[in-house]
C-alpha atoms as a PDB file:
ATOM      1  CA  UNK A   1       0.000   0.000   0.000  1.00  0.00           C
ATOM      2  CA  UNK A   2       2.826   2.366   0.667  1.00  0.00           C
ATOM      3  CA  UNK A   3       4.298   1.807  -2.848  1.00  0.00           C
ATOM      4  CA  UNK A   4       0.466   2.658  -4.531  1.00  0.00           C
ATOM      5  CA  UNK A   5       0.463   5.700  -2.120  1.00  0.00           C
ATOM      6  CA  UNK A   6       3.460   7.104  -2.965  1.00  0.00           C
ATOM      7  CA  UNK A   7       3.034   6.311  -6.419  1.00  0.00           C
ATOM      8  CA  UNK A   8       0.071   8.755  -6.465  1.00  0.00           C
ATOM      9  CA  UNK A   9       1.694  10.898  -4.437  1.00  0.00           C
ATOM     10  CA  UNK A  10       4.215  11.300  -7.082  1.00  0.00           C
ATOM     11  CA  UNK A  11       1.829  12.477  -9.771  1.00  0.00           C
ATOM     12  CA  UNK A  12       0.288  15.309  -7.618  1.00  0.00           C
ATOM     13  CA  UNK A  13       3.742  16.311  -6.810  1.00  0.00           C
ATOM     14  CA  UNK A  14       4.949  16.441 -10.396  1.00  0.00           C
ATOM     15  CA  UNK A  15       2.289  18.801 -11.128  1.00  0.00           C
ATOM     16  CA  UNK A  16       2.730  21.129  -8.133  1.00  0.00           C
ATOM     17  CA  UNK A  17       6.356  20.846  -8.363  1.00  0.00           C
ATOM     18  CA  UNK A  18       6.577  24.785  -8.342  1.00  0.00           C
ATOM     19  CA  UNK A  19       4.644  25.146  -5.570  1.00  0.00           C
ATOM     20  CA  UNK A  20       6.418  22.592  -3.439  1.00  0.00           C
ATOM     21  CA  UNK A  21      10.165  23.702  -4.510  1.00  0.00           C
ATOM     22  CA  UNK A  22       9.002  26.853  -2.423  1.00  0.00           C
ATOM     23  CA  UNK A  23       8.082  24.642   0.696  1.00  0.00           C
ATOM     24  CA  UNK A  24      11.930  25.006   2.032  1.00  0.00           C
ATOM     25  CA  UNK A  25      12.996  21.314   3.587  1.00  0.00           C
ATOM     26  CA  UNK A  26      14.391  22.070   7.099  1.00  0.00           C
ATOM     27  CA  UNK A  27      17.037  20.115   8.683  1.00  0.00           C
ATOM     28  CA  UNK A  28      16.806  17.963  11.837  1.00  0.00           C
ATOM     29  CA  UNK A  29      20.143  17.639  13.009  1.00  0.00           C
ATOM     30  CA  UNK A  30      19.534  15.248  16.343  1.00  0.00           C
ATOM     31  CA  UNK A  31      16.924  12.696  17.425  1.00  0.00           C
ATOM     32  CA  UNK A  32      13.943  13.269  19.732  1.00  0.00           C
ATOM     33  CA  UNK A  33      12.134  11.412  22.795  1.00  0.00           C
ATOM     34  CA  UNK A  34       8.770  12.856  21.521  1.00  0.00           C
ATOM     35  CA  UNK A  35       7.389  14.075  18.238  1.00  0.00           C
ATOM     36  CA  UNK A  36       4.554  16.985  18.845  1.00  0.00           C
ATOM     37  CA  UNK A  37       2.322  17.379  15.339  1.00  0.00           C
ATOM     38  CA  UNK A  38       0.004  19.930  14.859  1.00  0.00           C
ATOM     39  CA  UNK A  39      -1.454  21.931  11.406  1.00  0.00           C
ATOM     40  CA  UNK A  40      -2.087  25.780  12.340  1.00  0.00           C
ATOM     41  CA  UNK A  41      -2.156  27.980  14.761  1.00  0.00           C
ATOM     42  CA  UNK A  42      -4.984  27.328  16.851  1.00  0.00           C
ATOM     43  CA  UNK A  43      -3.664  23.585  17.558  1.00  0.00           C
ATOM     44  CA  UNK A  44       0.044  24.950  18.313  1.00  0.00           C
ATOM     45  CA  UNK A  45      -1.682  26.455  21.445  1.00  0.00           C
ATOM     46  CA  UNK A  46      -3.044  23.254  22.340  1.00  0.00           C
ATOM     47  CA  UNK A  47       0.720  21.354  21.342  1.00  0.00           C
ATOM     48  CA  UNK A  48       2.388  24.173  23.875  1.00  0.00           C
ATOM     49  CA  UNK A  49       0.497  23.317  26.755  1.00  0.00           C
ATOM     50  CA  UNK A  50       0.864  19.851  26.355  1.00  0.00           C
ATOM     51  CA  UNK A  51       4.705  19.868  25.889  1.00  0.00           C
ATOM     52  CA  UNK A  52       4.666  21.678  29.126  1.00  0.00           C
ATOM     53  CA  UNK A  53       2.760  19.065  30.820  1.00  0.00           C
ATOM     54  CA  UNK A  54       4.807  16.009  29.361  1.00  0.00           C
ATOM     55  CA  UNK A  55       7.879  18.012  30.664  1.00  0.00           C
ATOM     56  CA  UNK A  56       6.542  18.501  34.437  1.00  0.00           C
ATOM     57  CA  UNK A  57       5.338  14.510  34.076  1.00  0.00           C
ATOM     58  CA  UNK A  58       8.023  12.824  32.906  1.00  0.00           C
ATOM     59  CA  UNK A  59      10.546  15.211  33.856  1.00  0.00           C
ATOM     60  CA  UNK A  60      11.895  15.657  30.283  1.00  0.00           C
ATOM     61  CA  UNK A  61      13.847  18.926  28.961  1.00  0.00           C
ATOM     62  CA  UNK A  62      12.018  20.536  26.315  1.00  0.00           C
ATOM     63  CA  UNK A  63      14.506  20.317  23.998  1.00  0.00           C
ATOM     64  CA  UNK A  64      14.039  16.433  23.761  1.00  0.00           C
ATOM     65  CA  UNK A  65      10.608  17.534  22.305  1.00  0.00           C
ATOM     66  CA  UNK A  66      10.141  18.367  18.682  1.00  0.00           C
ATOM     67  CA  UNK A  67       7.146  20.159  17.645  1.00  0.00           C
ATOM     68  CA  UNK A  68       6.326  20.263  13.955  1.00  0.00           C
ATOM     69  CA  UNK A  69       3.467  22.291  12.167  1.00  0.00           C
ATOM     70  CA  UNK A  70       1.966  22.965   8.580  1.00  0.00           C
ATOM     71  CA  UNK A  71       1.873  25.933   8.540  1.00  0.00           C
ATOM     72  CA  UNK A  72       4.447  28.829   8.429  1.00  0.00           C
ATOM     73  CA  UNK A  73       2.459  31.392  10.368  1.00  0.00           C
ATOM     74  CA  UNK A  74       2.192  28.728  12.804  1.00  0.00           C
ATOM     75  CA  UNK A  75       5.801  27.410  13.557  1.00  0.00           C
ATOM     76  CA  UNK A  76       7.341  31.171  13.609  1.00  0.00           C
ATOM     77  CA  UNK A  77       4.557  31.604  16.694  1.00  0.00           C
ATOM     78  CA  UNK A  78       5.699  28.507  18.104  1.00  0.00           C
ATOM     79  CA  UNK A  79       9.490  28.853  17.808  1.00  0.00           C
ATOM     80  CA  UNK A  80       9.362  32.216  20.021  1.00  0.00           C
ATOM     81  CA  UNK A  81       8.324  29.601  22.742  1.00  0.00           C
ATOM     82  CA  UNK A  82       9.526  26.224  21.810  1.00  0.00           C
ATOM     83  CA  UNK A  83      12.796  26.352  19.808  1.00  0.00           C
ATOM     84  CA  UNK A  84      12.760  23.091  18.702  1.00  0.00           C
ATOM     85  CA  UNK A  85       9.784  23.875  16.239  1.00  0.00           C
ATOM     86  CA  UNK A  86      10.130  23.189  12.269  1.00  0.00           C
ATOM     87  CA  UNK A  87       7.841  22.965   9.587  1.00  0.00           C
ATOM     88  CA  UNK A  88       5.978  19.379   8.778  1.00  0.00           C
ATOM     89  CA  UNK A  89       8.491  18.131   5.864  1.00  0.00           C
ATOM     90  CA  UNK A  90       6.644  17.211   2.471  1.00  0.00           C
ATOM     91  CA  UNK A  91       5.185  13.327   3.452  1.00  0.00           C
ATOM     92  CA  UNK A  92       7.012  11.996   0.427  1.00  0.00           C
ATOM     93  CA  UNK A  93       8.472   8.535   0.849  1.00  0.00           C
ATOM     94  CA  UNK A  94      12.107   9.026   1.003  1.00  0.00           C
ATOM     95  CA  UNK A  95      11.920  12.682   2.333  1.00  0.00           C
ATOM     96  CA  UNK A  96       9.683  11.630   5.381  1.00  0.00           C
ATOM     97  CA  UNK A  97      12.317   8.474   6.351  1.00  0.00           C
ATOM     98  CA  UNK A  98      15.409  10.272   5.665  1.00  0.00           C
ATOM     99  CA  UNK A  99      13.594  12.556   8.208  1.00  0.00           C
ATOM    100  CA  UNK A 100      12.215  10.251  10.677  1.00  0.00           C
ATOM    101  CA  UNK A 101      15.609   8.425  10.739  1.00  0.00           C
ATOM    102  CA  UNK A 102      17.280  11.554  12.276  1.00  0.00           C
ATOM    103  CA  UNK A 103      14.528  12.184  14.538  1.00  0.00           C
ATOM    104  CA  UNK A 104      13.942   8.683  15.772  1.00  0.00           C
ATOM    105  CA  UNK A 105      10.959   9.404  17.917  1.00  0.00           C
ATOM    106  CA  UNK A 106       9.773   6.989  21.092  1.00  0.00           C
ATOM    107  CA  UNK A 107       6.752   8.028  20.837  1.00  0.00           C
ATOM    108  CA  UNK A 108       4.632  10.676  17.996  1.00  0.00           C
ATOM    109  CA  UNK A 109       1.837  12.546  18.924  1.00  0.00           C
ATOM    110  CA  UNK A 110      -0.685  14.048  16.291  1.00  0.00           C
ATOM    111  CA  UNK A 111      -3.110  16.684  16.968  1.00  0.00           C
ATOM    112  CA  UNK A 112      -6.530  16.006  15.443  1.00  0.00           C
ATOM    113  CA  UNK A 113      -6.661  15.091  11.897  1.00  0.00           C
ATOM    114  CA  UNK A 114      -2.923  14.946  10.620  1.00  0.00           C
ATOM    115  CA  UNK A 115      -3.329  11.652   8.985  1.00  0.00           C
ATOM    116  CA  UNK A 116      -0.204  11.457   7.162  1.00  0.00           C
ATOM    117  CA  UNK A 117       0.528   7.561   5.488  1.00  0.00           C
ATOM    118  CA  UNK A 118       4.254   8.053   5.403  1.00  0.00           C
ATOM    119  CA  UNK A 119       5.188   9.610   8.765  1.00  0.00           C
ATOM    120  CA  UNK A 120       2.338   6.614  10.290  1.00  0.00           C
ATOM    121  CA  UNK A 121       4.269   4.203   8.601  1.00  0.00           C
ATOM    122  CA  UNK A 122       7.842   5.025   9.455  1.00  0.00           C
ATOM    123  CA  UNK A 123       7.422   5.815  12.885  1.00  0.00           C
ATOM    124  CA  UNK A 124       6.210   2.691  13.309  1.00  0.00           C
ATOM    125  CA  UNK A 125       8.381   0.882  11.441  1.00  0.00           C
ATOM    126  CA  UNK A 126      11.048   2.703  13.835  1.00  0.00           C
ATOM    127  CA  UNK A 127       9.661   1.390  16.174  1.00  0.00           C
ATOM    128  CA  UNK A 128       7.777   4.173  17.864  1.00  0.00           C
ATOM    129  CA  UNK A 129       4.663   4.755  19.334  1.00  0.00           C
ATOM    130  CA  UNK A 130       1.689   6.891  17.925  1.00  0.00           C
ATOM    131  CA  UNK A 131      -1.019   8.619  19.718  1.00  0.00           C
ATOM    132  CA  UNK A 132      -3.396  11.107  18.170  1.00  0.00           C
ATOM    133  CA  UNK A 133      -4.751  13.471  20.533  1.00  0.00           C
ATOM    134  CA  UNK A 134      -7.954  16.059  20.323  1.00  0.00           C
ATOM    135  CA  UNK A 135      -8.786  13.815  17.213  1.00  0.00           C
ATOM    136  CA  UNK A 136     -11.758  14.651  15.641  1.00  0.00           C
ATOM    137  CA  UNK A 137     -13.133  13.345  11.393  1.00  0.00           C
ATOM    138  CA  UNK A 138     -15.067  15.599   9.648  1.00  0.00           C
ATOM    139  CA  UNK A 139     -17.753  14.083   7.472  1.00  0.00           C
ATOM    140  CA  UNK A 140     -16.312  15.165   4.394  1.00  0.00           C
ATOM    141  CA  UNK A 141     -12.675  13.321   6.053  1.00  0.00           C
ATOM    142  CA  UNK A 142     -14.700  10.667   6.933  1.00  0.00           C
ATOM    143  CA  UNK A 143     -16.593  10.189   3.567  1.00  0.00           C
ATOM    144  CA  UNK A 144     -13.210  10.304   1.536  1.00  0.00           C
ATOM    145  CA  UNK A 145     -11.517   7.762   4.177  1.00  0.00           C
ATOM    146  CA  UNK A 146     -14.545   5.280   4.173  1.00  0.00           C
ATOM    147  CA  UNK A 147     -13.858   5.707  -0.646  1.00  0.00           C
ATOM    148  CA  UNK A 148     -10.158   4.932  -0.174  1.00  0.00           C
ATOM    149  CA  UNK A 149     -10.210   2.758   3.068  1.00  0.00           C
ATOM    150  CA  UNK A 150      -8.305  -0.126   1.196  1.00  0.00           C
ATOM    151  CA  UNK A 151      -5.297   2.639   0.967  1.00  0.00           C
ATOM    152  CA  UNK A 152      -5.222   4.328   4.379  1.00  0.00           C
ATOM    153  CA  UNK A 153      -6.844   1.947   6.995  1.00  0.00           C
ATOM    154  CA  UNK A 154      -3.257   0.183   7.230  1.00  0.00           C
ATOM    155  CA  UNK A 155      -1.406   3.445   8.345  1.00  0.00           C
ATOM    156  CA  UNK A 156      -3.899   4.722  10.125  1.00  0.00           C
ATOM    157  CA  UNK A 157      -4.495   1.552  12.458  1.00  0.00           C
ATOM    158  CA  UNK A 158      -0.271   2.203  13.356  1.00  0.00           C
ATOM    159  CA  UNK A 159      -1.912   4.391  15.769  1.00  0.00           C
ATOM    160  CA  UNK A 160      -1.815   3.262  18.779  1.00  0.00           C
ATOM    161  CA  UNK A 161      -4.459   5.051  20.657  1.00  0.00           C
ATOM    162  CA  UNK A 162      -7.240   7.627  19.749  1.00  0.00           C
ATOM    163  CA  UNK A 163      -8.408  10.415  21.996  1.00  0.00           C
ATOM    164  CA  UNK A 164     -11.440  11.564  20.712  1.00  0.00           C
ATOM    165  CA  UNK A 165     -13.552  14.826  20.916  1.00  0.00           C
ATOM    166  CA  UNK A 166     -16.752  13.149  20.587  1.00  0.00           C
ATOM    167  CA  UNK A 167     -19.165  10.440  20.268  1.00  0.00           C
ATOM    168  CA  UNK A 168     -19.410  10.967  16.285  1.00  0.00           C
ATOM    169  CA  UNK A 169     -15.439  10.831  16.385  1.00  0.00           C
ATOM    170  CA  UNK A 170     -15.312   7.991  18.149  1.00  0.00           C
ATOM    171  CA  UNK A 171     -18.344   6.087  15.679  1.00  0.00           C
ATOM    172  CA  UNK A 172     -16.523   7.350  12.703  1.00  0.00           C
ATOM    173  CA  UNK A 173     -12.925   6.028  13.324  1.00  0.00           C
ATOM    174  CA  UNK A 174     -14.661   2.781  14.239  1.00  0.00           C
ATOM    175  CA  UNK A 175     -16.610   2.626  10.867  1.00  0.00           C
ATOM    176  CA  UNK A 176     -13.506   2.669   8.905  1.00  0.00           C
ATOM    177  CA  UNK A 177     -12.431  -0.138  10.857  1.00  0.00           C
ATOM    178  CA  UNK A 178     -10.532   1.242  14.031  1.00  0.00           C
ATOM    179  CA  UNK A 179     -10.695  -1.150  17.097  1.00  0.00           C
ATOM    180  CA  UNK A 180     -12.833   0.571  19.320  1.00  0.00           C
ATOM    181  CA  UNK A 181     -10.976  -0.808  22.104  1.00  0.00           C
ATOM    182  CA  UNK A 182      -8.227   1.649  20.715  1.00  0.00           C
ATOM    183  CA  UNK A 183     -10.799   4.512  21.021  1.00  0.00           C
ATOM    184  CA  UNK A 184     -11.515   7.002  23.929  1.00  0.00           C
ATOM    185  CA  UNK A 185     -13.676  10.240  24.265  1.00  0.00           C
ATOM    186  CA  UNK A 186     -11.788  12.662  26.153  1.00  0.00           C
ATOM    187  CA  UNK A 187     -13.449  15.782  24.852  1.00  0.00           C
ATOM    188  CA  UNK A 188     -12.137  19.029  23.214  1.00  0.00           C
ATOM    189  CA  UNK A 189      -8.416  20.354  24.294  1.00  0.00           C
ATOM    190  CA  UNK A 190      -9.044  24.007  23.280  1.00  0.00           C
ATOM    191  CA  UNK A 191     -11.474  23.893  25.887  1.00  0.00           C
ATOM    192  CA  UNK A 192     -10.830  21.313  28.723  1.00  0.00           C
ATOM    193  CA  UNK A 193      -7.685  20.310  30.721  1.00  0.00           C
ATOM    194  CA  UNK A 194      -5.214  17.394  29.014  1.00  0.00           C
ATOM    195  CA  UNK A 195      -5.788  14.563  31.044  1.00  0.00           C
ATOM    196  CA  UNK A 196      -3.291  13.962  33.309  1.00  0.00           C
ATOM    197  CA  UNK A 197      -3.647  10.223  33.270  1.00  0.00           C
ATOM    198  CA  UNK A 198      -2.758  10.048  29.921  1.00  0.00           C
ATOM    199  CA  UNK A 199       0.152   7.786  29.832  1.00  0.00           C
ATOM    200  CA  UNK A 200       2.554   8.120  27.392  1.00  0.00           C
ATOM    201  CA  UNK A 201       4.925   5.192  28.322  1.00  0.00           C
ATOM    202  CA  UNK A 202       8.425   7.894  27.868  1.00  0.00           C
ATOM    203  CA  UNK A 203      11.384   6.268  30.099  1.00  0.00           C
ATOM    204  CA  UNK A 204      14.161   9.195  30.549  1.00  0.00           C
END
């Protein structure tokens, strides 16, 4: 499935080749206990607090925390606090592992809908850990999942555990074939406290 993805992947890139060549690839230059993912700005607020709480918990520095985002605005609001921010690199085959081998994380967390095939599957394949956090599906995410479930159910089932906004989240990953035993409603981030019995099995 990786090879069909990528494949496709391929295509789209050919003809937005212009576009990406402006998307500047940043380098990574040591590895990582934790990898923080987020898209824009309002989930970087939500990624902050949390890699303040993993830091007090587990009594990690936060440079052993990268934090990634989509978005430009985004990562130059969260380097002024985190400095171990970059931009999300292109999830192209070999760009993703050459990246993910330099990072190495234990354990990647993803902020509600960054579904990416490549960074699912090497992670994993790294051996690492995968959570997605404040996850929510809209139905048009859901609808175009549910078409193309033969290609992403694979990398999406690397994730190890779902944390849910809602009951609609939690029926909607299940309909495309996620365990629900690998499913939790914990409610929205942006407005209620991370859950402090979250456990995100990070040895010093």
């Amino acid at each position: 499935m990786i090879i069909i993805y990528n494949f496709f992947l391929t295509i789209i890139l050919f003809f937005l080749f212009p576009f990406v060549t402006k998307r500047k690839l940043e380098k990574v230059n040591k590895s990582y206990k934790i990898w923080v993912h987020c898209a824009s700005l309002g989930e970087v607020k939500i990624a902050l607090r949390l890699i303040r709480e993993i830091t007090k918990v587990y009594n990690l520095c936060p440079s052993e925390i990268l934090l990634t985002t989509t978005t430009l605005t985004a990562k130059n609001f969260a380097k002024k606090i985190h400095e171990d921010t970059c931009l999300f690199p292109i999830d192209y085959f070999f760009i993703m592992r050459r990246f993910i081998k330099k990072v190495l994380p234990k354990v990647l967390i993803i902020l509600e809908t960054e579904l990416w095939p490549n960074y699912l599957y090497f992670v994993k394949k790294f051996g690492g850990k995968i959570f997605l956090l404040n996850g929510r599906i809209s139905k048009k995410s859901f609808v175009f999942l549910k078409t193309f479930k033969w290609l992403f159910l694979k990398f999406i089932n690397n994730i190890d555990l779902f944390l849910v906004r809602e009951q609609i989240d939690f029926l909607r990953f299940k309909n495309l074939g996620i365990s629900h035993e690998k499913i939790i409603i914990t409610g929205n981030m942006k407005y209620d406290d991370i859950d402090e019995n979250i456990n995100f099995n990070v040895t010093k």
